[in-house]
N, C-alpha and C. Protein backbone atom coordinates (compact mmCIF):
# COMPACT_ATOMS: atom_id res chain seq x y z
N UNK A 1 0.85 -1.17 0.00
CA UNK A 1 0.00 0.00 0.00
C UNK A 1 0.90 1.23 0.00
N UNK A 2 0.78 2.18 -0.55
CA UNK A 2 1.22 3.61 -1.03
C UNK A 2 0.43 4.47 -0.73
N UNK A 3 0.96 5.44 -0.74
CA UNK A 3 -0.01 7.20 -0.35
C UNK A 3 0.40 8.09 -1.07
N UNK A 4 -0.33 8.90 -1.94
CA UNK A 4 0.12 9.89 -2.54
C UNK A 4 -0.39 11.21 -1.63
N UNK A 5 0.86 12.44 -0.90
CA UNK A 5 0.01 13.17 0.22
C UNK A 5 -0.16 14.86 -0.68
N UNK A 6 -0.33 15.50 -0.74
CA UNK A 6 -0.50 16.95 -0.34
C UNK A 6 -0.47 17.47 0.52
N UNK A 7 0.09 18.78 0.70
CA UNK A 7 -0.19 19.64 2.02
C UNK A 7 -0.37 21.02 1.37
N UNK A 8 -1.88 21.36 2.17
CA UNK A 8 -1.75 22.82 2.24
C UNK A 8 -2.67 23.32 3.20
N UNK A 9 -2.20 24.10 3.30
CA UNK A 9 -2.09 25.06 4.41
C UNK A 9 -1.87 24.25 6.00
N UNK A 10 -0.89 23.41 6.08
CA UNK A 10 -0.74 22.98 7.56
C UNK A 10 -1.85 21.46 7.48
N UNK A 11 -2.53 21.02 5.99
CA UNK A 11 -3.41 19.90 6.32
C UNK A 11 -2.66 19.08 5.02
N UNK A 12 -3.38 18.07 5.18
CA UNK A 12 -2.98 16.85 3.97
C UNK A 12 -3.76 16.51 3.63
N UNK A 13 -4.27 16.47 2.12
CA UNK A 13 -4.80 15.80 1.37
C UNK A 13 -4.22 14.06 0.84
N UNK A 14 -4.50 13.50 0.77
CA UNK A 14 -3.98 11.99 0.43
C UNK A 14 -5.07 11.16 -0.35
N UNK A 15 -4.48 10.23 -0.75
CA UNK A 15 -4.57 9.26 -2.37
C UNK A 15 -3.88 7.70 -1.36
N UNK A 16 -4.65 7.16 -1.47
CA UNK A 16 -4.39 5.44 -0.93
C UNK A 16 -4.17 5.10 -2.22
N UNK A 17 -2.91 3.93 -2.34
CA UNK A 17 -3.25 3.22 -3.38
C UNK A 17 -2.57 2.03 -3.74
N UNK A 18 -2.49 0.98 -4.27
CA UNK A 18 -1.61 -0.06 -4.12
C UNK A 18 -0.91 -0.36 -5.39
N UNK A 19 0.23 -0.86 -5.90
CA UNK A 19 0.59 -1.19 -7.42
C UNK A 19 0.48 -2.38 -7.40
N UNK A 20 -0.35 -2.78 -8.68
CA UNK A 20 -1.06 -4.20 -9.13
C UNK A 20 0.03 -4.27 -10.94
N UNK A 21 1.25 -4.33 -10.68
CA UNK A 21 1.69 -4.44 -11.89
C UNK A 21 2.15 -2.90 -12.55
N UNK A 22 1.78 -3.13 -13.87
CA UNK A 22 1.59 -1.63 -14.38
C UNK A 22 0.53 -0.89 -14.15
N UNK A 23 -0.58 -1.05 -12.82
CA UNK A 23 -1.53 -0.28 -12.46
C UNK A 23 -1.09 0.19 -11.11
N UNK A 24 -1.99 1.39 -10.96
CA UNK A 24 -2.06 2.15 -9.71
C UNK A 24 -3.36 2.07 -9.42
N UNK A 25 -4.20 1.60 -8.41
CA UNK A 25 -5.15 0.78 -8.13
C UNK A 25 -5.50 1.96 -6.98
N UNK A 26 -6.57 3.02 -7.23
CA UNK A 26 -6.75 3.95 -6.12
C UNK A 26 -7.94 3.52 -5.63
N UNK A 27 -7.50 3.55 -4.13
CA UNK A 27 -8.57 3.10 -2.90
C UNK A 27 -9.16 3.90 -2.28
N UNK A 28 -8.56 5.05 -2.16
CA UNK A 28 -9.02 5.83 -1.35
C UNK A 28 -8.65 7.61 -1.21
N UNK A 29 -9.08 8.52 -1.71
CA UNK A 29 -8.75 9.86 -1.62
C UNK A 29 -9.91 10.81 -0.51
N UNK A 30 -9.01 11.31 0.37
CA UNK A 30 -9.46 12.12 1.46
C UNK A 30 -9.20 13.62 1.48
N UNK A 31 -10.10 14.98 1.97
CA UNK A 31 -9.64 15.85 1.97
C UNK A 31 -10.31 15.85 3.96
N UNK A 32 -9.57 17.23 4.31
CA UNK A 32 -9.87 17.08 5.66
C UNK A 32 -10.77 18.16 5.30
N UNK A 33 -12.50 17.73 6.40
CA UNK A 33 -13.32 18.89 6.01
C UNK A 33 -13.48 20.36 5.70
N UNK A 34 -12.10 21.40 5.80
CA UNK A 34 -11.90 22.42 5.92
C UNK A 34 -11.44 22.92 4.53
N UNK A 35 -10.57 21.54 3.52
CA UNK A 35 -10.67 21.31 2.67
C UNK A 35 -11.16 21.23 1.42
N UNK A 36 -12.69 20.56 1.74
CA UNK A 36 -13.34 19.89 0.64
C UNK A 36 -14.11 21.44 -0.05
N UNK A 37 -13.70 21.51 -1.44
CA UNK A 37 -14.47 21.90 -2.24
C UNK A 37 -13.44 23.46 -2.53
N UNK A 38 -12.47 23.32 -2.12
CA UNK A 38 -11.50 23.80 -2.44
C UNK A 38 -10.37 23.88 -3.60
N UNK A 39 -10.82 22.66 -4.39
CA UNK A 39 -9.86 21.89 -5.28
C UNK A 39 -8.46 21.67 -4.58
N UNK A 40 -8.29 21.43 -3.37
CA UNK A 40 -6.87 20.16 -3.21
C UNK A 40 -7.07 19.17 -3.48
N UNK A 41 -7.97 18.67 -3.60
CA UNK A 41 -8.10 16.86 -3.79
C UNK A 41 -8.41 16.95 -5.43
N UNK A 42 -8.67 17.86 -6.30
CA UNK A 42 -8.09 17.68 -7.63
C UNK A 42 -6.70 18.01 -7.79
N UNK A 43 -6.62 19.14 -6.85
CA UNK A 43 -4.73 19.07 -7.76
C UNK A 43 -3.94 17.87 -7.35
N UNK A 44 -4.31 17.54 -5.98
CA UNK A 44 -3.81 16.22 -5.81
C UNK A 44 -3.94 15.23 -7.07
N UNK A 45 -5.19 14.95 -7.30
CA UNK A 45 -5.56 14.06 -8.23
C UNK A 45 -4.76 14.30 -9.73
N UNK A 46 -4.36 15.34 -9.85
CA UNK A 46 -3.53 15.85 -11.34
C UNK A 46 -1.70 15.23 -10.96
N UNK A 47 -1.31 15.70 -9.51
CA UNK A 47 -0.07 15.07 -9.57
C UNK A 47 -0.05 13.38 -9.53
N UNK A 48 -1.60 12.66 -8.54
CA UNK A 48 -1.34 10.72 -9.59
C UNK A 48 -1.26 10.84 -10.68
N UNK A 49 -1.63 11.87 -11.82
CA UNK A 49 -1.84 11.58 -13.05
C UNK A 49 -0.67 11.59 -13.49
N UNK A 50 -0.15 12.52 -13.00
CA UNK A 50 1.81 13.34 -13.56
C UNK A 50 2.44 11.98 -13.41
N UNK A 51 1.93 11.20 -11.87
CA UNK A 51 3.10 10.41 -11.80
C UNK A 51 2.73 9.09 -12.97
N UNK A 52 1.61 8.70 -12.85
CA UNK A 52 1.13 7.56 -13.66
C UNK A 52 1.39 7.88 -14.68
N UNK A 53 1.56 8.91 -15.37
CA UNK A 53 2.14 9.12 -16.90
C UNK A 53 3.47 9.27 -17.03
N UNK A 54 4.35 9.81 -15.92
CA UNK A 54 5.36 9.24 -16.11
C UNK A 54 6.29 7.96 -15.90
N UNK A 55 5.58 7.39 -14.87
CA UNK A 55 5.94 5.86 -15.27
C UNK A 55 5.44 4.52 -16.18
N UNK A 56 4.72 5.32 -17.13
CA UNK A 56 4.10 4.45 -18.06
C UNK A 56 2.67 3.65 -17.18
N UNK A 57 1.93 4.01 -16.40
CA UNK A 57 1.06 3.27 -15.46
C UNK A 57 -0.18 3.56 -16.20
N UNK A 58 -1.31 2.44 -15.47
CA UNK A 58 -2.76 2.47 -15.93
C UNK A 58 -3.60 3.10 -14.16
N UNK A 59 -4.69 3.36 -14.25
CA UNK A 59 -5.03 3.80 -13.36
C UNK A 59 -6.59 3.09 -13.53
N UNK A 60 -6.54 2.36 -11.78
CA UNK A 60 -8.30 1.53 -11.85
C UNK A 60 -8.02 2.46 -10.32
N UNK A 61 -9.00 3.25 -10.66
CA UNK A 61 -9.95 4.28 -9.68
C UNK A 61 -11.28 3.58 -9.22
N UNK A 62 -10.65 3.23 -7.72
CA UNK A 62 -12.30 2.03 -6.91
C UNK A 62 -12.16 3.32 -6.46
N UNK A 63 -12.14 4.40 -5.82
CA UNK A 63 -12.65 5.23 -5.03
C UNK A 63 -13.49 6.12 -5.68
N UNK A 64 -14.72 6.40 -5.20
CA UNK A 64 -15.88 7.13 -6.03
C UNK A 64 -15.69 8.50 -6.53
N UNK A 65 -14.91 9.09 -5.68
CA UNK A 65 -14.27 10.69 -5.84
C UNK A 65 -13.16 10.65 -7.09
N UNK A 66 -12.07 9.43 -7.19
CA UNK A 66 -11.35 9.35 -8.03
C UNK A 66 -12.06 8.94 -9.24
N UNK A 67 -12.73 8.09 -9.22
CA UNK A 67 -13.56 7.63 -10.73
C UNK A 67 -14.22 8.85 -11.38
N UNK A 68 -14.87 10.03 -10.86
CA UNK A 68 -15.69 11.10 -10.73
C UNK A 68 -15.09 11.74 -11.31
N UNK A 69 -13.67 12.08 -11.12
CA UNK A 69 -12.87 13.44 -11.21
C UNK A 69 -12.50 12.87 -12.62
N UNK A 70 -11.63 11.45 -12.73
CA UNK A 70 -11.45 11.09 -14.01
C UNK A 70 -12.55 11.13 -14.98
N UNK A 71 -13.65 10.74 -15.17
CA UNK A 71 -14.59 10.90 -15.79
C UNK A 71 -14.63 12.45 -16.33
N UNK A 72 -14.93 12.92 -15.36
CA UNK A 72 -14.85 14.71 -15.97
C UNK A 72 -13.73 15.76 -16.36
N UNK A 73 -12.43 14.71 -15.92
CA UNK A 73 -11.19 15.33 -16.29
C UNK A 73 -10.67 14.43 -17.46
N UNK A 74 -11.62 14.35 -18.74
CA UNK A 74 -11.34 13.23 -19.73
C UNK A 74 -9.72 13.53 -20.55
N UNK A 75 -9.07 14.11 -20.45
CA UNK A 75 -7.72 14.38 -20.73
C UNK A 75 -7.14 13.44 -20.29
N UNK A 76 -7.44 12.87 -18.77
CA UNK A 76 -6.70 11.88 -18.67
C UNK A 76 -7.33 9.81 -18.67
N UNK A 77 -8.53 10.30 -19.17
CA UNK A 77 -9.38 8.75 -19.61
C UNK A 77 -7.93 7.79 -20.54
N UNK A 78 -7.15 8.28 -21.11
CA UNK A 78 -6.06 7.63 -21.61
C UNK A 78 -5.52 6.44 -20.58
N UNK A 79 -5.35 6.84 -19.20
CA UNK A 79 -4.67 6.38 -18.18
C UNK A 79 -5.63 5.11 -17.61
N UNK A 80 -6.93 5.13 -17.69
CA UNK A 80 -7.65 4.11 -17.15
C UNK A 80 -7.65 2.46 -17.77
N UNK A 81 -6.90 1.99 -16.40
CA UNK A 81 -6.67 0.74 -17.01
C UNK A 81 -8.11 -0.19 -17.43
């Protein structure tokens, strides 16, 4: 299991996730309530993408927030394994 974190302003945003091969298998993305609706948990979500594209990775988004964001951030539908 892996974590992808953010910080801002003194909080962390984070990305659970495990590598299944050439996938990054996201479980779980959290913002802390002070957070949400702020967009940290998309920019978060743009640096898995940075990293999954630069290591050649596929991305299976089980977490409902991550499936969501990909869906509407179709630039990166390329990445979904």
């Amino acid at each position: 299991m892996g974590r992808f974190e953010l910080a801002v302003g003194g909080q962390t945003v984070y990305a659970d996730y495990r590598r299944n091969g050439p996938t990054l298998v996201i479980s779980y993305v959290e913002a802390p309530p002070s957070l949400r609706g702020t967009g940290a948990a998309g920019r978060l979500m743009e640096g898995v993408m940075e990293a999954a594209r630069a290591e050649g990775l596929k991305i299976v988004p089980l977490c409902s927030y991550a499936a969501l964001w990909m869906r509407r951030n179709r630039r990166h539908t390329d990445l979904l394994a």
